[in-house]
Protein backbone atom coordinates (compact mmCIF):
# COMPACT_ATOMS: atom_id res chain seq x y z
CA UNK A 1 229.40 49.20 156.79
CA UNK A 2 226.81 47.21 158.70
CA UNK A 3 224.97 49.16 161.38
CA UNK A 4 225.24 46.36 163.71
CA UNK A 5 228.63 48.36 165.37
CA UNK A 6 225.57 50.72 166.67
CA UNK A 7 224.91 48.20 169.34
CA UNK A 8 227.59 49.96 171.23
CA UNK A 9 225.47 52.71 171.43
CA UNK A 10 222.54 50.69 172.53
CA UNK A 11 224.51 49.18 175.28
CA UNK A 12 225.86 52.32 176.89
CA UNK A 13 224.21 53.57 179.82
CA UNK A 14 220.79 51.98 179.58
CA UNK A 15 220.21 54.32 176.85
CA UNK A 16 219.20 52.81 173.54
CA UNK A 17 217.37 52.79 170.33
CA UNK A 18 214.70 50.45 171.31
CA UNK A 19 213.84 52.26 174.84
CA UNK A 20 213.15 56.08 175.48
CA UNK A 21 215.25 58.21 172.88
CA UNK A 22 215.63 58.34 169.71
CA UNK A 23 218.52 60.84 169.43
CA UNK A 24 216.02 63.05 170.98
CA UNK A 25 213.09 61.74 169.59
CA UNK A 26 210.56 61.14 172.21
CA UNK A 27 208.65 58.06 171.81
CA UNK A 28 205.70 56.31 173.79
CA UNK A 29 203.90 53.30 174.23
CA UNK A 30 200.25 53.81 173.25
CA UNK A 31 197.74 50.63 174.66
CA UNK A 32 198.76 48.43 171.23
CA UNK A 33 202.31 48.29 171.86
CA UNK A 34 202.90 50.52 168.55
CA UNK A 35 205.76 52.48 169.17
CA UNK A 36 205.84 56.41 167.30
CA UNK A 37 208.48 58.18 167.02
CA UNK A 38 207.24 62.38 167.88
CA UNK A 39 210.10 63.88 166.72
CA UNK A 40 213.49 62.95 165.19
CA UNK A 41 216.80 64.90 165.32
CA UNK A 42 219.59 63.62 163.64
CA UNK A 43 221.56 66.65 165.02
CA UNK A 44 220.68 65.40 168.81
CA UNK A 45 221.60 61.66 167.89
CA UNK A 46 225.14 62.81 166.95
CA UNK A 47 225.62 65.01 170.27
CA UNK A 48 224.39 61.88 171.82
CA UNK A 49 226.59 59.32 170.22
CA UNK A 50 229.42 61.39 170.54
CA UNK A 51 228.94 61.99 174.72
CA UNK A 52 228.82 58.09 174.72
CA UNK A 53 232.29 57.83 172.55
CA UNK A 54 230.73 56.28 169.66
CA UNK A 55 232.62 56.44 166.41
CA UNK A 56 231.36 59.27 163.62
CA UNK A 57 230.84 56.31 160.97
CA UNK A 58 228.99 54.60 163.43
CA UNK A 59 226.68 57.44 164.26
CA UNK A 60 226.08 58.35 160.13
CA UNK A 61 225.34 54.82 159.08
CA UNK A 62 222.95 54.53 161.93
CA UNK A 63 220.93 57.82 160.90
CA UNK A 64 221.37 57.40 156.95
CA UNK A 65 219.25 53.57 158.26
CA UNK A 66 216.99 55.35 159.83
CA UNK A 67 216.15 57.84 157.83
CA UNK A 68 215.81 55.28 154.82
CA UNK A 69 213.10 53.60 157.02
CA UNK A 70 211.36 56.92 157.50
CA UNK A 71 211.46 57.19 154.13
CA UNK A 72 209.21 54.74 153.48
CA UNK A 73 206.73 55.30 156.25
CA UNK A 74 207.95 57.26 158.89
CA UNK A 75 205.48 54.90 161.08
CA UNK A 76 207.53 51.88 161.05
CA UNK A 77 210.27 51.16 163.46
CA UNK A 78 213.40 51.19 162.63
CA UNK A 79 215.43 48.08 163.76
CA UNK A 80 218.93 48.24 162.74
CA UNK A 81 220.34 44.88 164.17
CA UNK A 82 218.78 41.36 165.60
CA UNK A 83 219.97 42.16 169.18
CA UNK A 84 217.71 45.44 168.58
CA UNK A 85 215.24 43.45 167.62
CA UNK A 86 215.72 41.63 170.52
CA UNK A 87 215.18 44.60 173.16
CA UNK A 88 212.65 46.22 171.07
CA UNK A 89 210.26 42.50 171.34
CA UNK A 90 211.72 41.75 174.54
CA UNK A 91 212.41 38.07 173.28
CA UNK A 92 216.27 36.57 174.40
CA UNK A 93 218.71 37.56 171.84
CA UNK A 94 219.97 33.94 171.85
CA UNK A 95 216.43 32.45 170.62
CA UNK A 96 216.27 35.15 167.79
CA UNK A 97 219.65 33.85 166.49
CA UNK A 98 218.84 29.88 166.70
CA UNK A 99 215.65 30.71 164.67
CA UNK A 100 217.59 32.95 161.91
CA UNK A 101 220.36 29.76 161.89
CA UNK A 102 217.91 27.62 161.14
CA UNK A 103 218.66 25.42 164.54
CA UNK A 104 215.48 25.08 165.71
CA UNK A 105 211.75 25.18 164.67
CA UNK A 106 209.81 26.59 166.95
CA UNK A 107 206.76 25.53 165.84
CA UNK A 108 203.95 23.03 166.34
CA UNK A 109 203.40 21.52 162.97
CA UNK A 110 199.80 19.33 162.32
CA UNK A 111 197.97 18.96 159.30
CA UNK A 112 193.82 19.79 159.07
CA UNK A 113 191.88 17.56 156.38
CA UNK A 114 190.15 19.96 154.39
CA UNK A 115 186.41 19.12 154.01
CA UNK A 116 186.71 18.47 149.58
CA UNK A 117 183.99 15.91 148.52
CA UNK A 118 185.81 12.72 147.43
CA UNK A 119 189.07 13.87 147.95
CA UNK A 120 191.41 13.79 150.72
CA UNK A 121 193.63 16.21 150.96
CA UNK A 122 195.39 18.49 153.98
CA UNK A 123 196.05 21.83 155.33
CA UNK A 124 199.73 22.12 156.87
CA UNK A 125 199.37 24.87 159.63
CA UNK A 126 202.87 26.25 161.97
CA UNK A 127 201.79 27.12 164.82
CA UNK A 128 204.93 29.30 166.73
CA UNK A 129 205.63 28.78 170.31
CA UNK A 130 205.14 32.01 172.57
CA UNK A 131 208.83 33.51 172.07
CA UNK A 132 208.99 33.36 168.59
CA UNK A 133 204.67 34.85 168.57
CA UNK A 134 205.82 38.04 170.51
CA UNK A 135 208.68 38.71 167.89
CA UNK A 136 206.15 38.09 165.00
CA UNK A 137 203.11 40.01 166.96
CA UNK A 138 206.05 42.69 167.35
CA UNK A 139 206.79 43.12 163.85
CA UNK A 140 202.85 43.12 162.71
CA UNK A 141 202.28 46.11 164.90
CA UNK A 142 205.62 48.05 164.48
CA UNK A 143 206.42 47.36 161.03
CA UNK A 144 203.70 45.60 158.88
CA UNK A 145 200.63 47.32 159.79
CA UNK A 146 202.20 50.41 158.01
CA UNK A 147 202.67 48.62 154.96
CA UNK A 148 199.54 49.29 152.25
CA UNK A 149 198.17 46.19 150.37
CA UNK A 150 197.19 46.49 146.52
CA UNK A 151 193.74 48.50 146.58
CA UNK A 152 192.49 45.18 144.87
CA UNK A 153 193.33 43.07 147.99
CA UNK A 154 190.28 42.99 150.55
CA UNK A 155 191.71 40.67 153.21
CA UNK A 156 194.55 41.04 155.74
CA UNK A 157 195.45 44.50 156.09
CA UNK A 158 193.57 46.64 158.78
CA UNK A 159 190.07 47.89 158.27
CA UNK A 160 189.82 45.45 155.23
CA UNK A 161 186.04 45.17 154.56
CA UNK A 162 184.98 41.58 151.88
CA UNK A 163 181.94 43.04 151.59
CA UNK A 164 183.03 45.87 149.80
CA UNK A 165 184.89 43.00 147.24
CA UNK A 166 182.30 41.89 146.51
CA UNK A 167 180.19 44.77 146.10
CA UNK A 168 182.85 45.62 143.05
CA UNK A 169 181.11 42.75 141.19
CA UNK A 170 177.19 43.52 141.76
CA UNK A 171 175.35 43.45 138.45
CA UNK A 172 178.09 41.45 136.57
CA UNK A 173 176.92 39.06 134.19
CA UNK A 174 179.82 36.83 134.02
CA UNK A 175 182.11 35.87 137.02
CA UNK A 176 185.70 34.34 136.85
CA UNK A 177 186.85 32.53 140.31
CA UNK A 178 190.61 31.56 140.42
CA UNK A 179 192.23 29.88 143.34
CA UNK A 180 196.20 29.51 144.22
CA UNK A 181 197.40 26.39 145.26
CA UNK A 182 199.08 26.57 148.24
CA UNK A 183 198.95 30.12 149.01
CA UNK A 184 201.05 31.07 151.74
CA UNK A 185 204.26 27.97 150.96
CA UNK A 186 204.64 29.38 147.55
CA UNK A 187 205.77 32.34 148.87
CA UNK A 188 209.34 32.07 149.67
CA UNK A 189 212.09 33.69 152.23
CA UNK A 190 213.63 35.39 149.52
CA UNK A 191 210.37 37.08 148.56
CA UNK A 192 210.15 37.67 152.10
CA UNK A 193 213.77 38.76 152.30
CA UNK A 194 213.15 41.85 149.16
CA UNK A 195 209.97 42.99 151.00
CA UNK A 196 211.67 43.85 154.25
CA UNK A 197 215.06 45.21 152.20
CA UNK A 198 212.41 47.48 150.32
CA UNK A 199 211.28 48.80 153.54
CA UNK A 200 214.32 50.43 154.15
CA UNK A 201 216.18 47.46 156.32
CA UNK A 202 219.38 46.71 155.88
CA UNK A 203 220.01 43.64 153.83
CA UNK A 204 220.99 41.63 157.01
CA UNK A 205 218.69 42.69 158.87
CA UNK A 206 216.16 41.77 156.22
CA UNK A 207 217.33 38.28 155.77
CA UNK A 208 216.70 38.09 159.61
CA UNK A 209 213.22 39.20 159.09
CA UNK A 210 212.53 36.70 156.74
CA UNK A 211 214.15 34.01 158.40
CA UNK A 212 212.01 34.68 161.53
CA UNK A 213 208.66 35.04 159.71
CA UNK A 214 209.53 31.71 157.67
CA UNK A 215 209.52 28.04 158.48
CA UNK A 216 211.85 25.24 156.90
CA UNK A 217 209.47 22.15 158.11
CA UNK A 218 210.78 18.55 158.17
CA UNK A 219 209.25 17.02 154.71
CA UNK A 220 208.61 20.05 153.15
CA UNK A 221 211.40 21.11 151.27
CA UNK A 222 211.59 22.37 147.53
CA UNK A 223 214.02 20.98 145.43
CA UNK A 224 213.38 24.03 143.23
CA UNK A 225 214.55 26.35 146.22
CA UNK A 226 218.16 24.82 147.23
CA UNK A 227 220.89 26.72 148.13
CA UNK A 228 219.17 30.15 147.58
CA UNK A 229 218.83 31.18 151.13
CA UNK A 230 222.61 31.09 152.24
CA UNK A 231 224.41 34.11 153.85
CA UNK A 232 228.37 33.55 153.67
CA UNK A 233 229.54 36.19 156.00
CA UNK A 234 227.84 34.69 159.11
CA UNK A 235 228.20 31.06 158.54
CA UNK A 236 225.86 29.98 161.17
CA UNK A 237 223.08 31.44 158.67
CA UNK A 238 223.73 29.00 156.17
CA UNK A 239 221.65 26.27 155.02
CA UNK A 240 220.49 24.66 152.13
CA UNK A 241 216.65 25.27 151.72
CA UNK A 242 215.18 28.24 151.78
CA UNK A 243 211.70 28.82 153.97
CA UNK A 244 208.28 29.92 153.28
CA UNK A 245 205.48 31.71 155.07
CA UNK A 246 203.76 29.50 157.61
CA UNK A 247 200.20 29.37 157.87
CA UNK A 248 199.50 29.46 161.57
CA UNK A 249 201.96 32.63 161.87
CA UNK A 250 200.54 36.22 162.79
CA UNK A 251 202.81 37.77 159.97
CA UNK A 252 201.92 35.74 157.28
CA UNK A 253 198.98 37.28 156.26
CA UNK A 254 200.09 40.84 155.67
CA UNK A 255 203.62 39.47 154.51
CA UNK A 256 201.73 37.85 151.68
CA UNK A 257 200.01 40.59 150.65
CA UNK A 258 202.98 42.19 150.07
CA UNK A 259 204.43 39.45 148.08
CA UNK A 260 201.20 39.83 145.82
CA UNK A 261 201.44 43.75 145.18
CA UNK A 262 203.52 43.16 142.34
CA UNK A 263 201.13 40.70 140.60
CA UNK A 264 197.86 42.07 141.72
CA UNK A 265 199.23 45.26 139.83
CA UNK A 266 200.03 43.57 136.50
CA UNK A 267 196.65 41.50 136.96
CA UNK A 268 194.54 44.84 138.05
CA UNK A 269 196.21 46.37 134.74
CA UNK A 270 195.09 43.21 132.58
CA UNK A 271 191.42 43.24 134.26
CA UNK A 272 191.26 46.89 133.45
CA UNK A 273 192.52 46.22 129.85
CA UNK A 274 189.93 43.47 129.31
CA UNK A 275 187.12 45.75 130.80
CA UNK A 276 186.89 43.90 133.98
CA UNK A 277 186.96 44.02 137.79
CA UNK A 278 189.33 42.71 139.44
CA UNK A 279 189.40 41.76 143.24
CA UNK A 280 191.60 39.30 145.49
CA UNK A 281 190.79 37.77 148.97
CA UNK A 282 193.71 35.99 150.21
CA UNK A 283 194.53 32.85 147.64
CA UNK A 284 191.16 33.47 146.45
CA UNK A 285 191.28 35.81 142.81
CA UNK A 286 187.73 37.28 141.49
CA UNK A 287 187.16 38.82 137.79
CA UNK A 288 183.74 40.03 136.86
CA UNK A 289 182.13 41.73 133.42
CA UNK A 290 179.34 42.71 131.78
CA UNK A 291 177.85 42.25 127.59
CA UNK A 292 179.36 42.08 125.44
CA UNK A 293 181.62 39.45 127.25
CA UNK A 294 180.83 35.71 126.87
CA UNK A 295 182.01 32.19 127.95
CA UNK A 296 184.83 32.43 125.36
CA UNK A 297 186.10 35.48 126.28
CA UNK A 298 186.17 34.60 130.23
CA UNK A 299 188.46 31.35 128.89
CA UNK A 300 190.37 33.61 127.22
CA UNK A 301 191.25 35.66 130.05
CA UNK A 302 191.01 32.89 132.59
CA UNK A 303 194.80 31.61 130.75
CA UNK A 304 196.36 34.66 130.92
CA UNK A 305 195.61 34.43 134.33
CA UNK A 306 197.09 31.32 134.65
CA UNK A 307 200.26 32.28 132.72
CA UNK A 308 200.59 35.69 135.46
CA UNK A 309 200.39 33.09 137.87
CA UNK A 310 202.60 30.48 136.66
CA UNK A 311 205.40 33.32 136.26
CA UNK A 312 205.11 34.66 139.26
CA UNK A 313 205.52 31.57 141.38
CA UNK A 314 202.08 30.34 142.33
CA UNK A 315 199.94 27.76 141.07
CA UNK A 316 196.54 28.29 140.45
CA UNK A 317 194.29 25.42 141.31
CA UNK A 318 192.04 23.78 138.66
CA UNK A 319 189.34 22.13 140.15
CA UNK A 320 188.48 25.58 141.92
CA UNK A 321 188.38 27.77 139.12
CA UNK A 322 185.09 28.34 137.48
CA UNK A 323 183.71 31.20 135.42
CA UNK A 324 179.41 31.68 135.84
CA UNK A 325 177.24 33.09 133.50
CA UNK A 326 174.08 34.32 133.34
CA UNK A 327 171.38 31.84 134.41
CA UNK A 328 173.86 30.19 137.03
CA UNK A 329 174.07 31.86 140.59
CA UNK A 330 177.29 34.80 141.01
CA UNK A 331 178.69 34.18 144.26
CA UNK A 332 181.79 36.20 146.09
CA UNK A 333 182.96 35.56 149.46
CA UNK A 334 180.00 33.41 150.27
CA UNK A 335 177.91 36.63 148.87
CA UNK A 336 175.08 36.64 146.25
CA UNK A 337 176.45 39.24 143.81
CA UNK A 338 173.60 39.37 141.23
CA UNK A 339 171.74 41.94 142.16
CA UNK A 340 172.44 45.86 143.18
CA UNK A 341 174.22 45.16 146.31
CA UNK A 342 175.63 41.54 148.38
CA UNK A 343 173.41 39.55 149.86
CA UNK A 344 173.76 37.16 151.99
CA UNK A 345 173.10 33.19 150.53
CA UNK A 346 170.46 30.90 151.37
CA UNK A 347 173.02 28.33 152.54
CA UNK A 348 174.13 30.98 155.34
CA UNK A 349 170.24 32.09 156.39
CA UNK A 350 169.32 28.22 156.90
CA UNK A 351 172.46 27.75 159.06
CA UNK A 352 171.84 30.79 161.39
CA UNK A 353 168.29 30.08 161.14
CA UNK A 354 169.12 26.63 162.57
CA UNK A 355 171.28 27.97 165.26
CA UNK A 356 168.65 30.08 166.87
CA UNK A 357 165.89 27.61 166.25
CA UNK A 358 167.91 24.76 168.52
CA UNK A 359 169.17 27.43 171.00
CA UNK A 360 165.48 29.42 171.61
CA UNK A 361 163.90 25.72 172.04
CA UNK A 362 163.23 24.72 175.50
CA UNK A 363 163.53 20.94 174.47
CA UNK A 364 167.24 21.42 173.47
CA UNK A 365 168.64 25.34 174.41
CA UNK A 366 172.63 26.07 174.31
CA UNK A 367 173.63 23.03 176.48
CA UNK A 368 172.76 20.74 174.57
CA UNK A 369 173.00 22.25 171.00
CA UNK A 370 176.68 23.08 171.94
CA UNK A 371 177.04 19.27 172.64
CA UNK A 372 175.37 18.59 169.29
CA UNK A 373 177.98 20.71 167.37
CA UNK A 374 180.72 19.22 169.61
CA UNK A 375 182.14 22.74 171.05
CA UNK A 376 181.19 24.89 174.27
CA UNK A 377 178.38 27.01 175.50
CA UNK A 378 181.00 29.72 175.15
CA UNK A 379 182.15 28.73 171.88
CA UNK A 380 179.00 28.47 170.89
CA UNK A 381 177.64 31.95 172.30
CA UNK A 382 180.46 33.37 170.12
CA UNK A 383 180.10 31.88 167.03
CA UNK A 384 176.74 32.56 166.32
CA UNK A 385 177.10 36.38 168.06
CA UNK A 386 179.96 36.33 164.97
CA UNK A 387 177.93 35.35 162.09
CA UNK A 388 175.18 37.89 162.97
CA UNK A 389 177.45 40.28 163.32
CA UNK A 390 178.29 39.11 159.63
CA UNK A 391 174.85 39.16 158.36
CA UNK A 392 174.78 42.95 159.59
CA UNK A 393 177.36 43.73 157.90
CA UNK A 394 175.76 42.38 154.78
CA UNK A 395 172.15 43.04 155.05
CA UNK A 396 171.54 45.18 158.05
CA UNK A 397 167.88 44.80 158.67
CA UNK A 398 167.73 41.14 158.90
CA UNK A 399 171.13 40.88 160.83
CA UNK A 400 169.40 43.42 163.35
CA UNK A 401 165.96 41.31 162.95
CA UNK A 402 168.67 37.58 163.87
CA UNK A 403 170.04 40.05 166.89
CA UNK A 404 166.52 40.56 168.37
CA UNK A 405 165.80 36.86 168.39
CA UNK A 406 169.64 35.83 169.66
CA UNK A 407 168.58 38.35 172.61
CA UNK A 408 165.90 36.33 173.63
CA UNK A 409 167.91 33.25 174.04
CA UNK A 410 168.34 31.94 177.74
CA UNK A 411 172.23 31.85 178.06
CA UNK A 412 173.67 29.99 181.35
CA UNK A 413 175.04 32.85 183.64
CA UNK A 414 177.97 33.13 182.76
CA UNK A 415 179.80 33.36 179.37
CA UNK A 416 183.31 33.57 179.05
């Protein structure tokens, strides 16, 4: 039996799931919005259920869901139906369902040209209205920020460092860069739909999930994924294409990590079999080595990499994939990887040295070098304050040196 008959409970009395008890769990909202569950008595839930006339089947398939969930991670929320979901995100219950039907898209689709010398090529980025942004925000901080990404994976998942990526490939003297194609569309909702059903949801509530953290967008259908998305009980849910992640969307990010756990594993295992490092960032896949590897080797590897890729779903782009050798210069992540440690690249020194050049100089300052860049003072202020904070990260002492001089700068009074 589904446990969407527990909504009874939820309705009864104000009392519910998604506000102050848990069957006697206590629960608070700390400053995040994260919800944690102190305690949890299964024992208490049934007295409860019981005092409010709920059936016995009702109350056992509720705490068998939510003990499933705990399971797992005992951090993560349980939701057990969409009008939980609902209460829990405070978004209309109505909404929620026209987004799982597929009836509207609540997005606000544009492309971005992507800056690729004598190409011209675009970036298709979902951007979700505010309803549909709390219910994804929700589900980051309740349910996907206790997830774990593959230990290879240095990018969307919290307290993710790239500069400790890179420093897995300092002294290599080869380096293998392989880019997917489309990262985040060649993920689909029924990848999306397993993640959330290995989480401990129940399967409808995981289709849900992935219909509300995927996007069906006008033009953009695969032929290849037809008819796989349909759920014949609730007819509403039906439809003929099935969705993918949406770059512009808050969950997207960790959601594809955990589409890639599976692959980064088989690919850490074939690195490690080859004798060499593996590390992903995003769509972006990095394999380093040492002598006695060569340029043949790398090639070698390079289409088994390809083949992992090709099975899995994702298409690794050719024109970004390179292998460097010795002689040539090892980047990662923008990083100089060559020596002992990252270091920062002379394309990134020039540009902050620029910045603080045009913003120090009395004949131009942050007015008008803001105006140069087309942006704000305040954009401006922010960016650069970023990349130092960047360079610190990287090489401390001259971040902390670029610091000093972005102190002396004579900002307008007031910075947003």
């Amino acid at each position: 039996m589904l446990v969407s008959r527990s909504d009874i409970f939820m309705l009864r009395n104000g009392t519910s799931l998604s506000r102050r008890r848990l069957g006697g769990a206590s629960c608070h909202y700390p400053p995040n919005g994260v919800k944690v569950m102190q305690s949890w008595s299964p024992q208490q839930y049934r007295y409860d259920g019981a005092q409010h006339g709920v059936s016995d089947e009702t109350i056992e398939s509720v705490i068998a869901r939510v003990e499933l969930i705990a399971a797992v991670n005992p951090s993560i929320t349980p939701v057990l139906t969409l009008r939980h979901l609902s209460e829990l995100c405070g978004v209309e219950y109505g909404f929620l369902r026209r987004i799982v039907s597929r009836s509207t898209v609540p997005y606000r689709v544009f492309s971005l040209r992507k800056r690729i010398p004598g190409r011209t090529r675009h970036r298709l980025i979902c951007v979700p209205r505010n309803e549909l942004k709390a219910a994804q925000d929700w589900i980051v901080r309740n349910i996907l920020r206790h997830t774990k990404a593959h230990g290879a994976s240095f990018a969307y998942h919290p307290k993710s460092r790239p500069e400790l990526g890179a420093h897995r490939h300092c002294g290599c003297d080869y380096l293998l860069k392989i880019d997917i194609t489309d990262f985040f569309h060649s993920v689909s909702e029924g990848r999306i739909f397993r993640i959330f059903a290995e989480l401990g949801f129940s399967e409808l509530v995981a289709f849900e999930l992935a219909r509300l953290t995927t996007i069906i967008a006008q033009g953009t259908e695969r032929p290849d994924w037809i008819a796989a998305a349909r759920w014949p009980a609730i007819p509403a849910y039906q439809t003929s294409y099935e969705g993918f992640l949406p770059q512009g969307a808050s969950t997207s990010p960790m959601l594809s990590n955990l589409a890639m756990l599976a692959l980064d594993a088989r690919i850490a295992g074939m690195a490690s079999d080859a004798g060499l490092v593996y590390t992903r960032y995003a769509d972006d896949l990095t394999f380093s080595g040492r002598k006695p590897h060569d340029l043949k080797s790398m090639k070698r590897f390079k289409r088994k990499v390809f083949d992992a890729l090709n099975e899995a779903g994702f298409r690794p782009n050719l024109r970004k994939s390179s292998i460097r050798g010795p002689g040539a210069r090892r980047i990662v992540l923008g990083m100089l990887v060559d020596g002992p440690r990252p270091r920062l690249a002379k394309e990134f020194k020039d540009d902050l040295r620029k910045h603080l050049h045009y913003l120090r100089s009395k004949d131009y300052g942050p007015a008008k070098h803001a105006a140069a860049n087309k942006t704000s003072i305040s954009a401006m202020f922010h960016m650069v304050r970023g990349l130092i904070g960047w360079a610190t990260r990287v090489e401390p002492q001259y971040g902390r040196s670029c610091l000093v001089e972005f102190r002396k700068v004579v900002w307008p009074p007031l910075i947003p």
